[in-house]
N, C-alpha and C. Protein backbone atom coordinates (compact mmCIF):
# COMPACT_ATOMS: atom_id res chain seq x y z
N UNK A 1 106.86 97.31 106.81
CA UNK A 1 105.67 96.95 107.58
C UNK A 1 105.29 98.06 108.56
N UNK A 2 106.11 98.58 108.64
CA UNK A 2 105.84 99.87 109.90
C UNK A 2 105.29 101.17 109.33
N UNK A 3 104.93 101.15 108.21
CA UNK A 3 104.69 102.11 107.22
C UNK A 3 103.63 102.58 107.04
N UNK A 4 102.54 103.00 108.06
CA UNK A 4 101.06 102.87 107.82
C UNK A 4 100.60 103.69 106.52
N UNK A 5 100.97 104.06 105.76
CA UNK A 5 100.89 104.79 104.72
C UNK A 5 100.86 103.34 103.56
N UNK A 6 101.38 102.30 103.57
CA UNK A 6 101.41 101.20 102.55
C UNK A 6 100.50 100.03 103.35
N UNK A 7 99.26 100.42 103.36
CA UNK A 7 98.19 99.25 103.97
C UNK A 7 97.98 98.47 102.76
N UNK A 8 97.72 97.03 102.44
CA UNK A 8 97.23 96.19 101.62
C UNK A 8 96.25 95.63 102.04
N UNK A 9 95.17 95.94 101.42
CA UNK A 9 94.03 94.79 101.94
C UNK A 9 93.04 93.79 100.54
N UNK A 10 92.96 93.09 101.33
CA UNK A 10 92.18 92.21 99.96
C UNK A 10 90.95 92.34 99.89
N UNK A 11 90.11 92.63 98.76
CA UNK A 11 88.82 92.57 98.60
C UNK A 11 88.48 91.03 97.94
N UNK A 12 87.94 90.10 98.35
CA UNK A 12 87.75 89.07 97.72
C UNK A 12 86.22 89.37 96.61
N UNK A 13 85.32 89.95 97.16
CA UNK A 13 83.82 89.94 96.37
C UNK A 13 84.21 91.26 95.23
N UNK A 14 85.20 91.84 95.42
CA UNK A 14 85.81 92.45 94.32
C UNK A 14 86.79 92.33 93.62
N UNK A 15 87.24 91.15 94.03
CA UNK A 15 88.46 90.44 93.16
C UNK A 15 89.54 91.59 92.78
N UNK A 16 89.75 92.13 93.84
CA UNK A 16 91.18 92.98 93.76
C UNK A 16 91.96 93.25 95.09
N UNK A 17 93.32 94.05 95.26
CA UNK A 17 93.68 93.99 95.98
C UNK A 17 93.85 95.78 96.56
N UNK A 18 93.47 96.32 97.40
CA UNK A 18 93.62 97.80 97.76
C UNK A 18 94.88 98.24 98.36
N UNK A 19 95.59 98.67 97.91
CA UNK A 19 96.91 99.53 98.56
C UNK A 19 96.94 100.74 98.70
N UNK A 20 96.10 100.65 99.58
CA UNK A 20 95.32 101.94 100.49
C UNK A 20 95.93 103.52 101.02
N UNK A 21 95.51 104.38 99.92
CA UNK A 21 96.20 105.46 100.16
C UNK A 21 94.90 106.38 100.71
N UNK A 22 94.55 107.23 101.69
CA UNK A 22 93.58 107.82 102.02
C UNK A 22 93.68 109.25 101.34
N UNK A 23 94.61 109.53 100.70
CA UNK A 23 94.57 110.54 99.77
C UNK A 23 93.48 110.45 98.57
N UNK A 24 94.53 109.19 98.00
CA UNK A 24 93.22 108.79 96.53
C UNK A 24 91.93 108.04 96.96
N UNK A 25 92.12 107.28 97.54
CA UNK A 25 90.78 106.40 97.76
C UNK A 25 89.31 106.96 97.74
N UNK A 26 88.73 106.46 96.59
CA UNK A 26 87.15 106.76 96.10
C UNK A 26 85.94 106.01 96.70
N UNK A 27 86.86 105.19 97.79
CA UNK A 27 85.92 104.77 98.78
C UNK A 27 84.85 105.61 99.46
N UNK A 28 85.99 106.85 100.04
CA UNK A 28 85.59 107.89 100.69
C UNK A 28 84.84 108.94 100.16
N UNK A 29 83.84 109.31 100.38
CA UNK A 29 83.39 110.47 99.43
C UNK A 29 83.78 111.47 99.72
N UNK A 30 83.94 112.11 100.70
CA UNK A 30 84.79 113.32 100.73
C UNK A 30 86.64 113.32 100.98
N UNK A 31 87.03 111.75 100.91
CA UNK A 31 88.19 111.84 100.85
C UNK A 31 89.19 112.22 101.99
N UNK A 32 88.47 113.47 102.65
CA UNK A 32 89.32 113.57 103.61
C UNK A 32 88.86 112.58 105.04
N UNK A 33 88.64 111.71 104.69
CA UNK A 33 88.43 110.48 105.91
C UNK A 33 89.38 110.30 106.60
N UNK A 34 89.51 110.31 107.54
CA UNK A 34 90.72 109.80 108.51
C UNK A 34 90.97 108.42 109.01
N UNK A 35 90.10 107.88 108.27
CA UNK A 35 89.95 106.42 108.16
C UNK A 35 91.49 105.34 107.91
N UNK A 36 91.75 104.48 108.74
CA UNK A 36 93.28 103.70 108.58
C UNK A 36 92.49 102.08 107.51
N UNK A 37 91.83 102.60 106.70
CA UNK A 37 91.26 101.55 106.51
C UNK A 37 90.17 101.32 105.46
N UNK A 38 90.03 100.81 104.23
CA UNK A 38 89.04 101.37 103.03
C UNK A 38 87.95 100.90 103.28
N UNK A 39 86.79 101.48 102.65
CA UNK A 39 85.74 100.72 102.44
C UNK A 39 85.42 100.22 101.83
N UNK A 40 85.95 98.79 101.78
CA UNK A 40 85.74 97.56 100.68
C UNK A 40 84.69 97.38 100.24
N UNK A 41 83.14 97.77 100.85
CA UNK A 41 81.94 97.27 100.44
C UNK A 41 81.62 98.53 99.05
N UNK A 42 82.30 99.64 98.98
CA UNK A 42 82.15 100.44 98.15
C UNK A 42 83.66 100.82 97.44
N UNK A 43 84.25 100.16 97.20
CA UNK A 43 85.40 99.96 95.61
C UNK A 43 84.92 100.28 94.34
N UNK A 44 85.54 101.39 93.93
CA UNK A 44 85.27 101.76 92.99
C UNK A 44 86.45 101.82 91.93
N UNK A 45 85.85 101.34 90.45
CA UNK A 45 86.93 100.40 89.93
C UNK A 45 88.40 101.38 88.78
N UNK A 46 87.80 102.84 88.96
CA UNK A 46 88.74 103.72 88.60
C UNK A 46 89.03 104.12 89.73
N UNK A 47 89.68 103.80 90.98
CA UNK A 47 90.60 103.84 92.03
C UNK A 47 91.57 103.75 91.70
N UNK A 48 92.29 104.78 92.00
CA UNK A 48 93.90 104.45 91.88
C UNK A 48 94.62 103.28 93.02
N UNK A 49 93.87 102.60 94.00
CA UNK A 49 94.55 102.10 94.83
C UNK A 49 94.68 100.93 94.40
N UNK A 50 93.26 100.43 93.50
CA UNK A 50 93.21 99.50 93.60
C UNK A 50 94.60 98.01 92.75
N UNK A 51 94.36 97.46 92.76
CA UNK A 51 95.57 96.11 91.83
C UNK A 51 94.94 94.99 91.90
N UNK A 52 94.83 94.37 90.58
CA UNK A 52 94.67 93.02 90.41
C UNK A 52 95.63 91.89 89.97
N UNK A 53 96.13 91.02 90.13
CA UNK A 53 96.79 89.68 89.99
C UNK A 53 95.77 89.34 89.22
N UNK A 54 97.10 88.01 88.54
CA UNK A 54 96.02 87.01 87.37
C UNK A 54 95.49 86.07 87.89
N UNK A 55 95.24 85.60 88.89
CA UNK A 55 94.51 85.04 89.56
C UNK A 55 92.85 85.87 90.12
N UNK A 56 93.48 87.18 90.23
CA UNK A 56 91.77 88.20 90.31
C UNK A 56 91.22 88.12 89.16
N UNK A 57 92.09 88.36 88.18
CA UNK A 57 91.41 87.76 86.54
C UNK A 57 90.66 86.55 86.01
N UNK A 58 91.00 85.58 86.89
CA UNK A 58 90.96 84.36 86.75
C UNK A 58 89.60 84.09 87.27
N UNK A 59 89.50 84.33 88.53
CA UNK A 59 88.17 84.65 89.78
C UNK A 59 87.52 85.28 88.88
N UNK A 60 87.54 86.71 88.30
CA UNK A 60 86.20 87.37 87.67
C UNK A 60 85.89 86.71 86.07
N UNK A 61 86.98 85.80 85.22
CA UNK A 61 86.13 85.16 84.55
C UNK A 61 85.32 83.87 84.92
N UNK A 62 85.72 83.35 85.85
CA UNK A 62 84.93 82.39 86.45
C UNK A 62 83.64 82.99 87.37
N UNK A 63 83.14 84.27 87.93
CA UNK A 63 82.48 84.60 88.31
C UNK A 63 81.50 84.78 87.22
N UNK A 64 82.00 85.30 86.12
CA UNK A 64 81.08 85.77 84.83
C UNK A 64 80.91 84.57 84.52
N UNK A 65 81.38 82.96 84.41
CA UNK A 65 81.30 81.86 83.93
C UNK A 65 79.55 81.66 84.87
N UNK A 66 80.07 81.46 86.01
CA UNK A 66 78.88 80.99 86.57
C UNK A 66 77.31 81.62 86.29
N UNK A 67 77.65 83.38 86.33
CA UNK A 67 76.16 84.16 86.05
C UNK A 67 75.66 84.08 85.11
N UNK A 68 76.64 84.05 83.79
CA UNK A 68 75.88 83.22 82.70
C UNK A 68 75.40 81.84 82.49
N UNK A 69 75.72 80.54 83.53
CA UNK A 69 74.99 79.53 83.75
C UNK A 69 73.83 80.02 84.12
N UNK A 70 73.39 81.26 85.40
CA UNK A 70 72.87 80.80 86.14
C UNK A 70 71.65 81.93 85.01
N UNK A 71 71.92 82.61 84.13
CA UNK A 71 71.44 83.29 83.48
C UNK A 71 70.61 82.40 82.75
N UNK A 72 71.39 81.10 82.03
CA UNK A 72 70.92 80.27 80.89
C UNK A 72 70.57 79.54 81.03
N UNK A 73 70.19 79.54 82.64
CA UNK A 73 69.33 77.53 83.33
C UNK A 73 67.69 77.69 82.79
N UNK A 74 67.04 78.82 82.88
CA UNK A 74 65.87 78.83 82.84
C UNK A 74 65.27 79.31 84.24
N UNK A 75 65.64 79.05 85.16
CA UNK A 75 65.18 79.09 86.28
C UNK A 75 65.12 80.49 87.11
N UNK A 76 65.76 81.47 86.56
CA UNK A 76 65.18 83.15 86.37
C UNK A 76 64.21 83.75 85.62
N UNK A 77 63.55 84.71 85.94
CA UNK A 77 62.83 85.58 85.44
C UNK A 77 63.89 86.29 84.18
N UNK A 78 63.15 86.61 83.37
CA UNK A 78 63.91 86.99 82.27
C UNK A 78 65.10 88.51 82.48
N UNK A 79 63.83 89.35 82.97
CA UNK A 79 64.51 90.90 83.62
C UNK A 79 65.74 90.48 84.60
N UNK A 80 65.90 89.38 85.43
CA UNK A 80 66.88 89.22 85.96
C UNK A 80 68.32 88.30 85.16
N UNK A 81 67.92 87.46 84.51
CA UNK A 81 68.59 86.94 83.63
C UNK A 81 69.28 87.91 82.70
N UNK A 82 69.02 88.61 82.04
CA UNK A 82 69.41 89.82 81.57
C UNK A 82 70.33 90.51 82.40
N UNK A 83 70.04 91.35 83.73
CA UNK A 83 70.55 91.91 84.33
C UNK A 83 72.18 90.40 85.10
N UNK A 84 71.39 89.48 85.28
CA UNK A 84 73.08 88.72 85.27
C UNK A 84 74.12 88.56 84.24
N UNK A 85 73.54 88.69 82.94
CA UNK A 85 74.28 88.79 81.58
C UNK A 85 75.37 89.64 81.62
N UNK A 86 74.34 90.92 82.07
CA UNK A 86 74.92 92.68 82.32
C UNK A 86 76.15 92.69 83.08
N UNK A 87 75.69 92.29 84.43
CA UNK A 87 77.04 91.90 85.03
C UNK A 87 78.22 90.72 85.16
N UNK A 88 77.64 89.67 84.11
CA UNK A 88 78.62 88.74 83.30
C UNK A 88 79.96 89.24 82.83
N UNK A 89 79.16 90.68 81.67
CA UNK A 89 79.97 90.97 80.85
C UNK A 89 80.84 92.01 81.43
N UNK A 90 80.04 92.75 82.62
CA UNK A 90 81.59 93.76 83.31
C UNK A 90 81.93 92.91 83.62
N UNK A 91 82.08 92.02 84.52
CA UNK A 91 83.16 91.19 85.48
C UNK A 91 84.32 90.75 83.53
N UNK A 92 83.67 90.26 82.66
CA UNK A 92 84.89 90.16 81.82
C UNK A 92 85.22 90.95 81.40
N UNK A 93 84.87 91.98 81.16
CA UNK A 93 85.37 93.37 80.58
C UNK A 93 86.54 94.16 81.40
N UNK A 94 86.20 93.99 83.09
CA UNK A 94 87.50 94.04 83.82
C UNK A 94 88.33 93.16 83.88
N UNK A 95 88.35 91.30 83.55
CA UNK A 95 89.65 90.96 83.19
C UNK A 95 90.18 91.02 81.81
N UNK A 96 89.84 91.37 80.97
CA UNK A 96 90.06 91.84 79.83
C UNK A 96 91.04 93.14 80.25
N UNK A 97 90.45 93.92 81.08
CA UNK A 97 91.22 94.93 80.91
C UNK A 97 92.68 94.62 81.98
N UNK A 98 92.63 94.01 82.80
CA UNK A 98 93.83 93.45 83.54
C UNK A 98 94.47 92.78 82.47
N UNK A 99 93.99 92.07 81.78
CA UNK A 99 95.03 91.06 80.44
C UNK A 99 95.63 92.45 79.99
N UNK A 100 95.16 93.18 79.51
CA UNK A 100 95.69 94.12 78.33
C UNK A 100 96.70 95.13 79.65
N UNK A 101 96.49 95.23 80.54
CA UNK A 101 97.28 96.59 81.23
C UNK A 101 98.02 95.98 82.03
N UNK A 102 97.78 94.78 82.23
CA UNK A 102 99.20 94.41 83.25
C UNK A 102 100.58 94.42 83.58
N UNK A 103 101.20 94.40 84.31
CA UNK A 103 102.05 95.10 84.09
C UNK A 103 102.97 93.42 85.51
N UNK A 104 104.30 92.94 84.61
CA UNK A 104 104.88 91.57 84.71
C UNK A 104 106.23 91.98 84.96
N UNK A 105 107.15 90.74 85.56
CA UNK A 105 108.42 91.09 86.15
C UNK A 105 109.10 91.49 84.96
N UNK A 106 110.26 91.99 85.03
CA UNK A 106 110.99 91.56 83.94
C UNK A 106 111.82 90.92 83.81
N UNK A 107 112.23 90.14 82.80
CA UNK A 107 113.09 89.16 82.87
C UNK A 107 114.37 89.39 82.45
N UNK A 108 115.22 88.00 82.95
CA UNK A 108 117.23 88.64 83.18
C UNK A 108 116.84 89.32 81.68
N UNK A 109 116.72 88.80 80.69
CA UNK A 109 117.36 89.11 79.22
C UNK A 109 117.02 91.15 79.16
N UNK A 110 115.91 91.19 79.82
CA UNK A 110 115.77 92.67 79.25
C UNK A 110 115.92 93.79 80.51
N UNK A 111 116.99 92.93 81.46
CA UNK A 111 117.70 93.59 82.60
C UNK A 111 118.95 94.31 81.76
């Protein structure tokens, strides 16, 4: 805990978790920020800091669940309906890619 070099912070509207290195972080545009602290409003999703749980997986297919309701009510303009589709399908395309790269305890047997 005394480690300011291992900050964790949660992004909830990005459904991940930042373990904040000010070296890598693509928050920063020039990187050398002296910042103790990311800029969550700009996460960018080839960050090395970033980590998701299956529960962030869980959140972004249910996020994509809803934009495609809200895509298929009728009650949008088409150009926007579309554009919620668009971002339907990243939000699953990043838990897709958490399913496939995750990385799980291991268990006694393959200790």
């Amino acid at each position: 805990m005394a480690d300011p070099t291992l900050n964790v912070f949660e992004n909830k509207e990005a459904f991940l978790f930042c373990n904040y290195d000010r070296a890598k972080a693509l928050c920063h545009p020039g990187r050398g920020a002296k910042s103790e602290a990311p800029s969550l409003d700009r996460c960018k999703v080839n960050c090395a800091n970033i980590a998701r749980t299956d529960t962030h997986a869980h959140q972004l297919r249910q996020a994509a669940d809803d934009l495609g309701e809200q895509a298929a009510s009728g009650l949008v303009p088409e150009p926007l309906a579309d554009r919620l589709l668009e971002r339907a399908q990243a939000l699953n395309e990043l838990a897709d890619q958490h399913d496939h790269n995750r990385v799980t305890a291991a268990t006694g047997a393959e200790l």
